[in-house]
Protein backbone atom coordinates (compact mmCIF):
# COMPACT_ATOMS: atom_id res chain seq x y z
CA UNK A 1 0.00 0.00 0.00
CA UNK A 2 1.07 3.57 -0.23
CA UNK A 3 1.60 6.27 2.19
CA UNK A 4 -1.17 7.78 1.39
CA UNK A 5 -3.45 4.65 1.20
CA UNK A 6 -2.32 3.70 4.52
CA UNK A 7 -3.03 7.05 5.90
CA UNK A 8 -6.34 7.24 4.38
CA UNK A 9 -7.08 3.57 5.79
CA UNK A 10 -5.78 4.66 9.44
CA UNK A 11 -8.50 7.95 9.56
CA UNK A 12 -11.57 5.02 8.90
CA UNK A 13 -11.32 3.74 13.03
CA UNK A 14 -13.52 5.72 14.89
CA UNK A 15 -11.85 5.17 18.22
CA UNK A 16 -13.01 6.46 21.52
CA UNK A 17 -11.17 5.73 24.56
CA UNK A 18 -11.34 1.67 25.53
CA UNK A 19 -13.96 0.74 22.25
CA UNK A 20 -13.90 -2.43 20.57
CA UNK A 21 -12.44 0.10 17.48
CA UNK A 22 -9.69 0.76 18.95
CA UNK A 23 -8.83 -2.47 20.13
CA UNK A 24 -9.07 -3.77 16.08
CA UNK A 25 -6.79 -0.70 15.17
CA UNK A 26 -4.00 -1.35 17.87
CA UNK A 27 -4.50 -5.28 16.64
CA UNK A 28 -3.95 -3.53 12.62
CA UNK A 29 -1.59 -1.13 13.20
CA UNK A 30 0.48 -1.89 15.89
CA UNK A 31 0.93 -5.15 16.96
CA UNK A 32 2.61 -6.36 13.65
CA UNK A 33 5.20 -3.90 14.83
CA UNK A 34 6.13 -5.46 18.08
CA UNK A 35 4.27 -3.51 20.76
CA UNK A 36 4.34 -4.24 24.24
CA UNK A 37 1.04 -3.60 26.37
CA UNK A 38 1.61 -2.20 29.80
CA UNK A 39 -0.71 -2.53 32.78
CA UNK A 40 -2.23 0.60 32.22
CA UNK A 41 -3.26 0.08 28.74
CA UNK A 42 -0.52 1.55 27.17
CA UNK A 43 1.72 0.00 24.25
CA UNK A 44 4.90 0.66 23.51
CA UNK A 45 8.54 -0.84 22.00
CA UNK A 46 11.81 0.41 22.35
CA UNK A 47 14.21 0.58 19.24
CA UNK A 48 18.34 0.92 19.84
CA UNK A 49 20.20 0.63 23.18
CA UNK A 50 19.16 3.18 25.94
CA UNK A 51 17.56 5.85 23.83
CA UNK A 52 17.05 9.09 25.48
CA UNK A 53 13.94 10.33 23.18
CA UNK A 54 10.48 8.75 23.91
CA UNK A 55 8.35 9.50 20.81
CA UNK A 56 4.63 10.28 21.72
CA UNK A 57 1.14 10.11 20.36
CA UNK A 58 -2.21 8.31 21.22
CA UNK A 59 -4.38 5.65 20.42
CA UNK A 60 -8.09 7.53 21.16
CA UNK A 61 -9.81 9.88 19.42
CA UNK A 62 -12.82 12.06 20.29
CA UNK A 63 -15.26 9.98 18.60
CA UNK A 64 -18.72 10.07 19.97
CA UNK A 65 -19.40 6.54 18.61
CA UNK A 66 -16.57 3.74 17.70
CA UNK A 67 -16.75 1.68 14.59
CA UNK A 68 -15.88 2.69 10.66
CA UNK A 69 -16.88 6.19 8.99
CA UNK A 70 -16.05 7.15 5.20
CA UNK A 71 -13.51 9.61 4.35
CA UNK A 72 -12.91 12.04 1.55
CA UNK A 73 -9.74 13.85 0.06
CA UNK A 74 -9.76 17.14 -2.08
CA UNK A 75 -6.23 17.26 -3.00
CA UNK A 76 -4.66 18.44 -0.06
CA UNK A 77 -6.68 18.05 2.68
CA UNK A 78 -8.01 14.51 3.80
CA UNK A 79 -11.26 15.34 5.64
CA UNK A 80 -15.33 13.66 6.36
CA UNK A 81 -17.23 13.58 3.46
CA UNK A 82 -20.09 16.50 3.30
CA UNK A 83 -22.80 14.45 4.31
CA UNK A 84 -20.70 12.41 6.97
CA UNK A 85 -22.75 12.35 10.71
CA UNK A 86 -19.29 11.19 12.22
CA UNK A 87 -18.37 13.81 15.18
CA UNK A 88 -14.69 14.08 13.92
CA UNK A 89 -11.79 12.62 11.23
CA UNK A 90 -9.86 11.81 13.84
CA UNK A 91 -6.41 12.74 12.70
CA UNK A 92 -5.76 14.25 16.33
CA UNK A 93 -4.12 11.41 17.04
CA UNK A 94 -3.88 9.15 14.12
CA UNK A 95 -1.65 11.42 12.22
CA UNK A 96 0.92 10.93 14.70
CA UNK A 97 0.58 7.40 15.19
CA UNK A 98 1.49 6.91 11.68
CA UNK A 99 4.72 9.50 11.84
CA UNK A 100 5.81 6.93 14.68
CA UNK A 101 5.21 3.74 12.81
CA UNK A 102 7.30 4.98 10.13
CA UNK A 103 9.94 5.35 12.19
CA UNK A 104 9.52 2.55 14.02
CA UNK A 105 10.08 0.67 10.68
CA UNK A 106 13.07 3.03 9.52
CA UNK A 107 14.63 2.00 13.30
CA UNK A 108 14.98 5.14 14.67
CA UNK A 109 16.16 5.01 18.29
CA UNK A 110 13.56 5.91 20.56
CA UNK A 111 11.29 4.67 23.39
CA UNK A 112 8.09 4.55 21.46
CA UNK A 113 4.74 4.81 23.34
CA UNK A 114 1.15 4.70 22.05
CA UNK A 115 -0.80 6.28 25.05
CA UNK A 116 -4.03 5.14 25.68
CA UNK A 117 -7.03 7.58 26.51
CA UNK A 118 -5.01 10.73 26.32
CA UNK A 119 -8.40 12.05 25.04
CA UNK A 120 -10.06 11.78 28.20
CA UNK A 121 -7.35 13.20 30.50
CA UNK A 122 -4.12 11.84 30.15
CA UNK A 123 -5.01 8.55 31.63
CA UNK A 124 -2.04 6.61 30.17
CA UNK A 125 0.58 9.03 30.43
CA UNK A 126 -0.52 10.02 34.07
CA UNK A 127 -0.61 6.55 35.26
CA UNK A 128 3.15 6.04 33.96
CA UNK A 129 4.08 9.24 35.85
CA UNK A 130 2.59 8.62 39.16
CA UNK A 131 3.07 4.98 39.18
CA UNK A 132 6.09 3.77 36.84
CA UNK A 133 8.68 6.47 36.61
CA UNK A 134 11.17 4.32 36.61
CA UNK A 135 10.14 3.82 32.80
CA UNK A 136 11.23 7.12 31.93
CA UNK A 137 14.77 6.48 33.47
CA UNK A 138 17.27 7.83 31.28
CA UNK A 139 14.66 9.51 29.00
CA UNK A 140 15.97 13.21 28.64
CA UNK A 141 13.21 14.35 26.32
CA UNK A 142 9.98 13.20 25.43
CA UNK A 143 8.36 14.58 21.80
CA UNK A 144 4.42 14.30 21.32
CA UNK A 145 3.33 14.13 18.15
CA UNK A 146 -0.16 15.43 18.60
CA UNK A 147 0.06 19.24 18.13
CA UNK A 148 -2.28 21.31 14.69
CA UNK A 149 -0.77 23.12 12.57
CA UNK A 150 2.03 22.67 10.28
CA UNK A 151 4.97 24.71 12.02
CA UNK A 152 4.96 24.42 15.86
CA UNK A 153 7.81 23.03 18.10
CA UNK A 154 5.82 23.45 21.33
CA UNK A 155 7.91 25.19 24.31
CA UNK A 156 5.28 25.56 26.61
CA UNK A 157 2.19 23.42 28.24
CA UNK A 158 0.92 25.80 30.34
CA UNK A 159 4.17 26.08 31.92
CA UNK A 160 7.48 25.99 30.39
CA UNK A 161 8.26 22.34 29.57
CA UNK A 162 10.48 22.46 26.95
CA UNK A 163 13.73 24.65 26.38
CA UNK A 164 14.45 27.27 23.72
CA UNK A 165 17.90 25.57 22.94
CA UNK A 166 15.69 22.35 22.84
CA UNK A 167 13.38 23.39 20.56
CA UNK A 168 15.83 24.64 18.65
CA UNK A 169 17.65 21.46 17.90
CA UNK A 170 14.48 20.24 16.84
CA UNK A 171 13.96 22.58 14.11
CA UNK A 172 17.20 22.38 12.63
CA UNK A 173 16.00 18.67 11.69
CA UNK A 174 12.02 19.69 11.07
CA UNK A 175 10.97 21.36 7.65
CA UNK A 176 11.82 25.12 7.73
CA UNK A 177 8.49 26.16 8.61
CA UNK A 178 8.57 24.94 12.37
CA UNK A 179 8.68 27.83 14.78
CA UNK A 180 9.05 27.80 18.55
CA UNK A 181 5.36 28.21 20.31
CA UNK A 182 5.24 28.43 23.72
CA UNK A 183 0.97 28.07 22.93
CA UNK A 184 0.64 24.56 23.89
CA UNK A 185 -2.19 23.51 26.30
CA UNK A 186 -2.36 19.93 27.01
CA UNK A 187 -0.84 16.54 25.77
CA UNK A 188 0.61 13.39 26.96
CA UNK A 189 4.29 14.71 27.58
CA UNK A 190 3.32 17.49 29.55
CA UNK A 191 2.49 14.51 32.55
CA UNK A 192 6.25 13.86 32.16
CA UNK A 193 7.37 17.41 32.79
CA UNK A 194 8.78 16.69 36.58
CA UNK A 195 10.39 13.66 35.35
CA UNK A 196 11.89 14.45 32.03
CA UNK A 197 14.05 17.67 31.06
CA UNK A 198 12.36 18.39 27.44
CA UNK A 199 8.98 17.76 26.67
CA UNK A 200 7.54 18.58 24.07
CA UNK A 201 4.89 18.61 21.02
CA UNK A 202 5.24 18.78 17.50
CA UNK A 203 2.85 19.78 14.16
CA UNK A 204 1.16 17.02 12.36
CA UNK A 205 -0.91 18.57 10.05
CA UNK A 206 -4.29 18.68 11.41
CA UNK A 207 -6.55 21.75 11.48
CA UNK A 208 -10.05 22.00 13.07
CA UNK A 209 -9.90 19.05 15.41
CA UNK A 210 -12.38 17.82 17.51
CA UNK A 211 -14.91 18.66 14.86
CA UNK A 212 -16.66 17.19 11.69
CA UNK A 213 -14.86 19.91 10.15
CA UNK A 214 -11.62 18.49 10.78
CA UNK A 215 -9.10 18.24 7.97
CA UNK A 216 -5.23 16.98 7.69
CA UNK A 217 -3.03 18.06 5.19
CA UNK A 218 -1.30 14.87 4.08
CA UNK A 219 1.73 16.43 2.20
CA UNK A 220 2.87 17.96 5.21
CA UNK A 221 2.27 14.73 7.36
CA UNK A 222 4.56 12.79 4.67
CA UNK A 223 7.37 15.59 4.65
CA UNK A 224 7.47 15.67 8.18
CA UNK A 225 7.77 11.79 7.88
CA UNK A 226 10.48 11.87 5.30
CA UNK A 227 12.34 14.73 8.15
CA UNK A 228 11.72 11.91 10.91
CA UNK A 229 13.12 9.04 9.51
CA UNK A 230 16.35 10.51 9.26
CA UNK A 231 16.25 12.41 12.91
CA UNK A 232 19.24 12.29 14.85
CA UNK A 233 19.01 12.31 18.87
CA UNK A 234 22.25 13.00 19.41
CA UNK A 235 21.91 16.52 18.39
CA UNK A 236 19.48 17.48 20.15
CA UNK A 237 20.45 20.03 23.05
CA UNK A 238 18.96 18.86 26.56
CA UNK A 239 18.94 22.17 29.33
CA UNK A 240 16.48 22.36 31.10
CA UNK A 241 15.91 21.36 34.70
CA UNK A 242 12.85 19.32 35.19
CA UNK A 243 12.70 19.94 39.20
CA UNK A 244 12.69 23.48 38.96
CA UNK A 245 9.23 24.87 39.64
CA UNK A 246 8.98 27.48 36.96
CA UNK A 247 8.35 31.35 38.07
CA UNK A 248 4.97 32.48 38.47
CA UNK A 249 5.82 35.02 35.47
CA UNK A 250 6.86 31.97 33.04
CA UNK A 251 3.93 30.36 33.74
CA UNK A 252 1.75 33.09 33.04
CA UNK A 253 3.85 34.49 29.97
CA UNK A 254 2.48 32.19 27.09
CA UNK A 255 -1.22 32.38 26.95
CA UNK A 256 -2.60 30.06 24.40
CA UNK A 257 -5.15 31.43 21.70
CA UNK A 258 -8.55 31.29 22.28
CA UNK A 259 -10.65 28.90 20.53
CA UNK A 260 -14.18 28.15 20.36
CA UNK A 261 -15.54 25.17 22.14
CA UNK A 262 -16.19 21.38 19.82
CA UNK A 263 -19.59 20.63 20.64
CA UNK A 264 -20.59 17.19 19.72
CA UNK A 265 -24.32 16.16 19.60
CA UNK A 266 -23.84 14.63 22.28
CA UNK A 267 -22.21 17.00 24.79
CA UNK A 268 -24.92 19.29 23.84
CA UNK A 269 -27.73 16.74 24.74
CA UNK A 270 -25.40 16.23 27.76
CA UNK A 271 -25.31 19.91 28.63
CA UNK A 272 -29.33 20.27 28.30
CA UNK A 273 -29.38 17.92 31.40
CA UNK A 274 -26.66 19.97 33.36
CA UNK A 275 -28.28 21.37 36.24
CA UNK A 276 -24.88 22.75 38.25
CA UNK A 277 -21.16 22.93 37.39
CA UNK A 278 -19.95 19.72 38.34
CA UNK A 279 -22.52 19.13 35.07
CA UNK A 280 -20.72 21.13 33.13
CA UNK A 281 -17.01 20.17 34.06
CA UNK A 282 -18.23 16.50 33.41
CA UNK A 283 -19.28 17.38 29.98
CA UNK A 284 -16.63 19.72 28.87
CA UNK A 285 -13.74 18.57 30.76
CA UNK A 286 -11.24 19.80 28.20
CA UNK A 287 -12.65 23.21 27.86
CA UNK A 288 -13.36 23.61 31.30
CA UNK A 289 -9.31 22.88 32.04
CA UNK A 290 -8.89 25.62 28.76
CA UNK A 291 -10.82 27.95 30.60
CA UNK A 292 -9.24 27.72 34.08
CA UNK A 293 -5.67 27.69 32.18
CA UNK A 294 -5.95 30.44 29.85
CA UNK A 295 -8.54 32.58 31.42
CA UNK A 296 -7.91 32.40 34.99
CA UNK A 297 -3.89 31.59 34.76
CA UNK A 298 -4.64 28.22 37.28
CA UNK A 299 -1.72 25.92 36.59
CA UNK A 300 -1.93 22.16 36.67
CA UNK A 301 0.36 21.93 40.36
CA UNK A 302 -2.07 24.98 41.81
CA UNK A 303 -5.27 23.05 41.24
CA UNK A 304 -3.34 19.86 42.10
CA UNK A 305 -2.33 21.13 45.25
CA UNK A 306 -5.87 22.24 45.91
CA UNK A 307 -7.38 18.94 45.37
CA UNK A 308 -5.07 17.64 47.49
CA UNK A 309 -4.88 20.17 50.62
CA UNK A 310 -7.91 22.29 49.94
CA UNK A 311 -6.29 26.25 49.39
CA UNK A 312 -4.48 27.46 46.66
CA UNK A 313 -0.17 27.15 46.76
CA UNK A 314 0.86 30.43 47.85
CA UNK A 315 2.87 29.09 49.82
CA UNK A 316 5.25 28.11 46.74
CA UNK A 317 5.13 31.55 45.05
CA UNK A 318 5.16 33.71 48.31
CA UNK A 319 7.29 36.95 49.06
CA UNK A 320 9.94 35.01 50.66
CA UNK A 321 10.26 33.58 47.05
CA UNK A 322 11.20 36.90 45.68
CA UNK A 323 15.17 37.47 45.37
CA UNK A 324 17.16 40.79 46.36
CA UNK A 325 16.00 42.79 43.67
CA UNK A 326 12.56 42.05 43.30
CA UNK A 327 12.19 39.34 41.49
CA UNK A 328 11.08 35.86 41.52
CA UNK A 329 13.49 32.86 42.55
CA UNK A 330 12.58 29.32 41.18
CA UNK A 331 11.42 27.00 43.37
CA UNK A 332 13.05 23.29 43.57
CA UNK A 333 10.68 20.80 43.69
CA UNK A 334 11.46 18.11 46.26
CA UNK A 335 13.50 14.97 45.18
C-alpha cells in the first residue's frame, strides 16, 4: 500500500477511549510492529540501546461513537465527506501514530509509546508518571506528536516544559516552517514534565480538530515523515531542569489562543441535562481545564495542590520567594 493509502485507511477507526475500534486498530496497526502492552493500557517498544527520546502520540480519538466512517480527500486536505454524521476525522491522534510507525520501521532510536485515553485526560501518560517512573529512566526528552498546525515546536504546556535551545535542535532537523510556540495547552508529555528535562509537542498537520470539520493536510504529514526518519538524537540540546518549579511570570507568559468550544451532539444533549457545574465540568472537561488555564492563569500543580490540601499554593510563590532585587526565585521541587 502507499503512504497515502495507509493514511487514508488509518482515519476510517472511529476510536473512543477503551472501544472495541480501537482495540481492532491497535491489533492492525500496531501489533505487527512489536508492541508491548503495559498494565495501564498503554503499548509501547523500544528501538536501539538506551535511547534518550520517547516518541509520543495516542491511540483515542474524540469519537462520539466507535466503529468505521467514510472519508474524503480534495487534493490536499483529507477530511469527512459532506454528508458524513461522524463527530470528527480523527487525525488528532492518528496522524501521529502513523509519523511513529514509520519510524519505528526506519529503526529510529527511541522509546516509542502509544498512550491510551489521552483524550479523556491523560489517563495513560498520568498513570506512567505517578506509578512507573522508573520507565522514563534515562529519557531526557519526550516529543508528542499530537500538536495542529504545520509549524509548531511546542515550548510551553501551560508552563514551560520544553527549552528554547531544545526546541531549537528540533527545528534544525524539522521542515523550515517549524517555529518555537510556547501556545501549547495539554498533551501526553506534559504529565512527564517533573520527570523528564524536554517535553515537548510537535505539528502534524491537522486543522479544526475535535470537529466534523476536521481536515489533515497529508503532504505535510509525509514531509514531516520523510524529516523523521532521518532524525538524529544525538543533536538534540537537553537544558532544562525538570525539578525546577517554573516562576509564576513563566507560567503566566504564554497564553494560548482562544478557541471556540467542539460541541458534539452529544455533549450538547449532555449539557441540556446539566443542572450545576460539576454538570458542566463533566461534559466539557477539556474546555473547562482551557478555561481555568488560559482565562484564569490556574496551573496544573495549583489546582493539584488544591485537590489535594484544599487552598491554593501560595505558599510556593510567596514573598519570601522573591530574590534581592525584586524578582522571583525558582522554586526546587522536592527529590
Amino acid at each position: 500500500m502507499t503512504d497515502f493509502e495507509i493514511i487514508s485507511l488509518m482515519h476510517t477507526y472511529c476510536r473512543p477511549a477503551n472501544s472495541p475500534a480501537e482495540a481492532r486498530f491497535i491489533d492492525r496497526f500496531l501489533k505487527p510492529l512489536g508492541v508491548t502492552k503495559d498494565q495501564f493500557g498503554n503499548h509501547f517498544i523500544k528501538i536501539g540501546d538506551d535511547p534518550i527520546v520517547l516518541w509520543s502520540s495516542h491511540t483515542d480519538t474524540v469519537h462520539t461513537r466507535d466503529g468505521i466512517q467514510e472519508i474524503d480527500f480534495d487534493g490536499t486536505y483529507l477530511k469527512l465527506p459532506a454528508e458524513s454524521k461522524s463527530s470528527c476525522l480523527g487525525a488528532d491522534c492518528t496522524a501521529g501514530i502513523w509519523v511513529m510507525t514509520e519510524m519505528i520501521k526506519a529503526k529510529v532510536p527511541g522509546h516509542y509509546v502509544f498512550h491510551c485515553a489521552e483524550e479523556i485526560g491523560c489517563v495513560g501518560s498520568r498513570a506512567i508518571a505517578e506509578q512507573n517512573p522508573k520507565f522514563l529512566d534515562g529519557i531526557k526528552a519526550a516529543v508528542a506528536f499530537d500538536r495542529f498546525g504545520v509549524g509548531s515546536v511546542i515550548t510551553h504546556q501551560g508552563t514551560r516544559t520544553a527549552s528554547d535551545a531544545f526546541g531549537e535542535s528540533m527545528m534544525a532537523q524539522l521542515p523550515k516552517r517549524f517555529k518555537l510556540d510556547p501556545t501549547g495547552l495539554v498533551t501526553d508529555t506534559k504529565q512527564y514534565r517533573e520527570i523528564v528535562p524536554e517535553c515537548t509537542n510537535i505539528s502534524v498537520g491537522y486543522f479544526d480538530h475535535h470537529k466534523p470539520t476536521e481536515r489533515l493536510d497529508v503532504a505535510h504529514l509525509i514531509e514531516l515523515r520523510n524529516h523523521m526518519v532521518q532524525f538524529d538524537a544525538g543533536k538534540l540540546v537537553i537544558e532544562r531542569d525538570p525539578t525546577i518549579v517554573p516562576l509564576r511570570s513563566e507560567r503566566m507568559s504564554a497564553p494560548a489562543p482562544r478557541r471556540r468550544p467542539a460541541f458534539s451532539s452529544l455533549a450538547a444533549f449532555r449539557s441540556l441535562l446539566a443542572t450545576d457545574i460539576a454538570d458542566l465540568v463533566w461534559t466539557y472537561p477539556r474546555l473547562v481545564a482551557q478555561f481555568l488555564e488560559e482565562e484564569m492563569g490556574v496551573s496544573f500543580d495549583e489546582l493539584e495542590h488544591y485537590i489535594q490540601h484544599g487552598e491554593m499554593p501560595g505558599l510556593l510563590f510567596d514573598d519570601e520567594d522573591e530574590d534581592e532585587d525584586g524578582g522571583e526565585e525558582p522554586v526546587r521541587r522536592r527529590a
